[in-house]
N, C-alpha and C. Protein backbone atom coordinates (compact mmCIF):
# COMPACT_ATOMS: atom_id res chain seq x y z
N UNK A 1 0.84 -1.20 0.00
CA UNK A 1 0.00 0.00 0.00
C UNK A 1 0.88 1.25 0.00
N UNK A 2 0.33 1.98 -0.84
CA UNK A 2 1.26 3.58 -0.69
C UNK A 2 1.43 4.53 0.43
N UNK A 3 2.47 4.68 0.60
CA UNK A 3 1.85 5.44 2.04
C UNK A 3 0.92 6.85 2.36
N UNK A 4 0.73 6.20 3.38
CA UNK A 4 -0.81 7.81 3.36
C UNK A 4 -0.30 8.83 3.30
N UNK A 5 -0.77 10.03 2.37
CA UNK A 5 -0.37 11.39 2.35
C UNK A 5 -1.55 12.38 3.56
N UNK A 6 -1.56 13.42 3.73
CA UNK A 6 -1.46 13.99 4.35
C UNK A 6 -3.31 14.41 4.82
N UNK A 7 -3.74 14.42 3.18
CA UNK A 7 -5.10 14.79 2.90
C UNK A 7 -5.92 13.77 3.42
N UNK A 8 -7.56 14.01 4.09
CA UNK A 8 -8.11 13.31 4.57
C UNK A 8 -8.88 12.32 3.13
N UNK A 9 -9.12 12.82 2.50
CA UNK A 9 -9.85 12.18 1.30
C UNK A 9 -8.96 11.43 0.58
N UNK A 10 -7.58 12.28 0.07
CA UNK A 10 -6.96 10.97 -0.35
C UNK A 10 -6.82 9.76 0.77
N UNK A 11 -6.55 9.72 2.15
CA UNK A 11 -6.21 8.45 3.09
C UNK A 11 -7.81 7.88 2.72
N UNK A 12 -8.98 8.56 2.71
CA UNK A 12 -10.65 7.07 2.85
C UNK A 12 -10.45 6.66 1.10
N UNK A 13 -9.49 7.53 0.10
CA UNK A 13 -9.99 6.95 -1.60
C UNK A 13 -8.67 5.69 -0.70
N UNK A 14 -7.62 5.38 -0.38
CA UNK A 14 -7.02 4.43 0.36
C UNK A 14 -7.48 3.00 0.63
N UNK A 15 -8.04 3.53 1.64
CA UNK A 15 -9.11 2.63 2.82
C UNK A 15 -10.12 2.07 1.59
N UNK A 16 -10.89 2.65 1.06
CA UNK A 16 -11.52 2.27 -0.29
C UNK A 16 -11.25 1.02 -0.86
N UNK A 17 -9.83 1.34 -1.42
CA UNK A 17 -9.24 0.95 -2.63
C UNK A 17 -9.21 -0.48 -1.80
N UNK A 18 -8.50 -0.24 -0.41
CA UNK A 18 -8.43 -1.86 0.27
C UNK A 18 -8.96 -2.50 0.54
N UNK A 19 -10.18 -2.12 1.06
CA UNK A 19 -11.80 -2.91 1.14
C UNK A 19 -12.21 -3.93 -0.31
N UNK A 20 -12.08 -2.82 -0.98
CA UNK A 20 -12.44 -3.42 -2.80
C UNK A 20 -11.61 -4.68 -2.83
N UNK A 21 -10.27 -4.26 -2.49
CA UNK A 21 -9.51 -5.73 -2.67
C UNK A 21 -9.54 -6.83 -1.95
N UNK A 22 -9.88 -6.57 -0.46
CA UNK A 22 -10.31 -7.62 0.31
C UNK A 22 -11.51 -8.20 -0.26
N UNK A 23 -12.52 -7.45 -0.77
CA UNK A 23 -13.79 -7.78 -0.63
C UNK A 23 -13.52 -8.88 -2.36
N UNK A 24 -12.64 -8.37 -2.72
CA UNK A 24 -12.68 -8.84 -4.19
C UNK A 24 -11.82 -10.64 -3.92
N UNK A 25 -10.61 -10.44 -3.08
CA UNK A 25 -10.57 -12.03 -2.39
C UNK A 25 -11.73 -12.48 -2.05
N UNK A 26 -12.30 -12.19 -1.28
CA UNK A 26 -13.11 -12.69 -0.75
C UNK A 26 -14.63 -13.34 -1.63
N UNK A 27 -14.91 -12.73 -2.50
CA UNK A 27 -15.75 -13.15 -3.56
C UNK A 27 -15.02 -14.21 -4.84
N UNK A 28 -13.74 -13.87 -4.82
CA UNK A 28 -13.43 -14.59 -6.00
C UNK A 28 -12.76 -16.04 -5.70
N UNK A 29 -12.31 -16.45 -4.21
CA UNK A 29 -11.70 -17.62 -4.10
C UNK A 29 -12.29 -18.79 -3.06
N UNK A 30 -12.03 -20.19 -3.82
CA UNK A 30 -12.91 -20.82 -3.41
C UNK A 30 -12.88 -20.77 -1.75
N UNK A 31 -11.17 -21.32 -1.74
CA UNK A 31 -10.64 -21.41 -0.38
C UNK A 31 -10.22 -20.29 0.18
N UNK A 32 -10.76 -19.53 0.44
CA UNK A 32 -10.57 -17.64 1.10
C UNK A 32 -10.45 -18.09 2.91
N UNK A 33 -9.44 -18.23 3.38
CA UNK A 33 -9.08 -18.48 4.66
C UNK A 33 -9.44 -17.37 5.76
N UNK A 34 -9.59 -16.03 5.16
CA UNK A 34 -10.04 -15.28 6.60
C UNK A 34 -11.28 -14.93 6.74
N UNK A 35 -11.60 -15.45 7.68
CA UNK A 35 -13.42 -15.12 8.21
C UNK A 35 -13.93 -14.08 8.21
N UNK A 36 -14.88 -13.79 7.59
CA UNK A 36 -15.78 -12.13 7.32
C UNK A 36 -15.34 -11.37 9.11
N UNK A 37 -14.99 -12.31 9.76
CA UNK A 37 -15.07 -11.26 11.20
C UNK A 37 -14.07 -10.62 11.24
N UNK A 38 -12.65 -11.19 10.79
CA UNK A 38 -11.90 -11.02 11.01
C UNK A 38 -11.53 -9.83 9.82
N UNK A 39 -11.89 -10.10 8.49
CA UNK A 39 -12.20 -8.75 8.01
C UNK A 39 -12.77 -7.43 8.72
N UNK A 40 -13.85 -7.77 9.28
CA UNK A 40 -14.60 -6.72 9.40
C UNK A 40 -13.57 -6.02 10.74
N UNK A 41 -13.28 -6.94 11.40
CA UNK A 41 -11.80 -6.36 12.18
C UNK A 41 -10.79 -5.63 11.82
N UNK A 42 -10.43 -6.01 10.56
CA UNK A 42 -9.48 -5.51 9.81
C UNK A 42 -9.75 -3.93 9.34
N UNK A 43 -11.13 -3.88 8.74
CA UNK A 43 -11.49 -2.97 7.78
C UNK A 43 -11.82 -1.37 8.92
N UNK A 44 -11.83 -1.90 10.15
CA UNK A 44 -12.58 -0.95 11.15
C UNK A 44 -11.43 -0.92 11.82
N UNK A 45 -10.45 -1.50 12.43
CA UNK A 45 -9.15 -1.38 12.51
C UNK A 45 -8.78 -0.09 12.01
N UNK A 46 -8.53 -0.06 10.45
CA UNK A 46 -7.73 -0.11 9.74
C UNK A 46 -8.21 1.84 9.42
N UNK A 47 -9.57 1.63 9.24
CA UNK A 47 -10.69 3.25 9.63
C UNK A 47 -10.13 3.93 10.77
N UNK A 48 -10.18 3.40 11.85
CA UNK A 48 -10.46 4.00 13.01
C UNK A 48 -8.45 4.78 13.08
N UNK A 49 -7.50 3.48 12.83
CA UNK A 49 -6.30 4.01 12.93
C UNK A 49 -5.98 5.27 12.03
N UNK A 50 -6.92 5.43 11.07
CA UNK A 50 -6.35 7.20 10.59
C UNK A 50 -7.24 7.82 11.17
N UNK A 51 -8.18 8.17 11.62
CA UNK A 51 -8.56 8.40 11.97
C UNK A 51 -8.18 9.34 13.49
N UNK A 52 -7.44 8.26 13.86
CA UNK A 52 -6.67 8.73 15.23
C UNK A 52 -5.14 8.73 14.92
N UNK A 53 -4.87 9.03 13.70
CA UNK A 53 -3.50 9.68 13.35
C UNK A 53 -3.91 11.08 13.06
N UNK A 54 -5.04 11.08 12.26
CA UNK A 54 -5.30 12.89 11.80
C UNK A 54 -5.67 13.59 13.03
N UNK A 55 -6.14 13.03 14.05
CA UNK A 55 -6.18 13.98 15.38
C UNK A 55 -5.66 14.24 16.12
N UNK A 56 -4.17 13.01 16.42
CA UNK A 56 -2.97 13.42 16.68
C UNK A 56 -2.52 14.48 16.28
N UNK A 57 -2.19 13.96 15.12
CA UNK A 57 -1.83 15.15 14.22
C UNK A 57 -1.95 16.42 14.54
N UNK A 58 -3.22 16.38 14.50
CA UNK A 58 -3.88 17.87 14.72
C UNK A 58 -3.50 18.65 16.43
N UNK A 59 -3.14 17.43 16.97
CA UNK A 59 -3.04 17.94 18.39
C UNK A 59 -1.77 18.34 18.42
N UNK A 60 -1.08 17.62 17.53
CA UNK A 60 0.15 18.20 17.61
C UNK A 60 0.76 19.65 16.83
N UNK A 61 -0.04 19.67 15.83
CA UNK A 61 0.59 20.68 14.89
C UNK A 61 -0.24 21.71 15.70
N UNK A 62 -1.02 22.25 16.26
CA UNK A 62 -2.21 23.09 17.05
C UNK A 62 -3.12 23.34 16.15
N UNK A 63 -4.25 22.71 15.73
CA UNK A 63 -5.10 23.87 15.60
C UNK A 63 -5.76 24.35 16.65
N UNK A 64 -5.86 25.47 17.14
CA UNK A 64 -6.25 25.95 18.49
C UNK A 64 -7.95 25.85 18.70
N UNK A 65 -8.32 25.85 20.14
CA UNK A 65 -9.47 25.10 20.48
C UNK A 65 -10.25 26.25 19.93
N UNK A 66 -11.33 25.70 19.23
CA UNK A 66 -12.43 26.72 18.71
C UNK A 66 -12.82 27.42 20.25
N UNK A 67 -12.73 28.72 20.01
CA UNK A 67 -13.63 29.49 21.22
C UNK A 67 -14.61 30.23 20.83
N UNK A 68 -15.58 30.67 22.11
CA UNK A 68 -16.81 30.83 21.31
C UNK A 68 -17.05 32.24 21.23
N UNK A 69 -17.57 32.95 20.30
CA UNK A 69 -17.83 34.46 20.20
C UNK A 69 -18.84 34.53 20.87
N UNK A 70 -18.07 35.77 21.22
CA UNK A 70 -19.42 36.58 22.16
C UNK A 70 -20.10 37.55 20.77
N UNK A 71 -21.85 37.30 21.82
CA UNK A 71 -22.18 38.14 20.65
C UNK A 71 -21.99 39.69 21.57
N UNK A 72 -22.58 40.37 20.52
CA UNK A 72 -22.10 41.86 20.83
C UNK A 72 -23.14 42.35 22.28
N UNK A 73 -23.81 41.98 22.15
CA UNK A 73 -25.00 42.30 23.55
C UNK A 73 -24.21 41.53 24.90
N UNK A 74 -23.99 40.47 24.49
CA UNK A 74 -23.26 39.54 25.80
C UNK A 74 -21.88 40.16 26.41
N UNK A 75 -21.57 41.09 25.14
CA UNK A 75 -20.24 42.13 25.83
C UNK A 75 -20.42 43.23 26.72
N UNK A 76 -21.71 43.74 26.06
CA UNK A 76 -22.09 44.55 26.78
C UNK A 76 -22.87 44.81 28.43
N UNK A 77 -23.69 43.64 28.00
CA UNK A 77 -23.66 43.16 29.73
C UNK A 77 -22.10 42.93 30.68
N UNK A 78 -21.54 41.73 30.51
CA UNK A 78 -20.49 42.09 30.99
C UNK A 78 -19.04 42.81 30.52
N UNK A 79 -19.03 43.98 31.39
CA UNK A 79 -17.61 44.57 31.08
C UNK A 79 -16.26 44.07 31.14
N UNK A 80 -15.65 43.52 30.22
CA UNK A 80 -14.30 43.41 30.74
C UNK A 80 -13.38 43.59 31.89
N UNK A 81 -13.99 44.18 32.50
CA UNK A 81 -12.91 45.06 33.88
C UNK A 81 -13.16 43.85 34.98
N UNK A 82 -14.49 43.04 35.13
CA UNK A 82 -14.99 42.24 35.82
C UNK A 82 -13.91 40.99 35.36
């Protein structure tokens, strides 16, 4: 497999491409030795681990925590000085 680049869409066209091929063993041979469970292990595995690389990621490079706007009335009630 190529290694994952950076983009979230190219890593699931990836994940895709590998499913297709499992799924394509799996339909085409008589004697196909790994059990649909163990696929389905594989395939959700395999999701979930980028998954929790791109949020690493993200924790690491910062994107900083969304904070929430004040609206303009909510400023005005409270003053800054408080």
């Amino acid at each position: 497999m190529t290694p994952i680049k950076m983009g979230k869409a190219y890593r699931f066209i990836q994940i895709k491409k590998l499913l297709l091929k499992v799924t394509y063993l799996e339909e085409n041979s008589s004697n196909f030795f790994i059990s649909q469970r163990n696929i389905d292990a594989y395939k959700s595995q395999r999701v979930s681990n980028c998954l929790r690389a791109s949020k690493v990621r993200k924790r690491r490079h910062g994107t900083p925590p969304r904070r929430q706007k004040l609206s303009p009335d909510a400023l005005m009630r409270s003053p800054p000085g408080e």
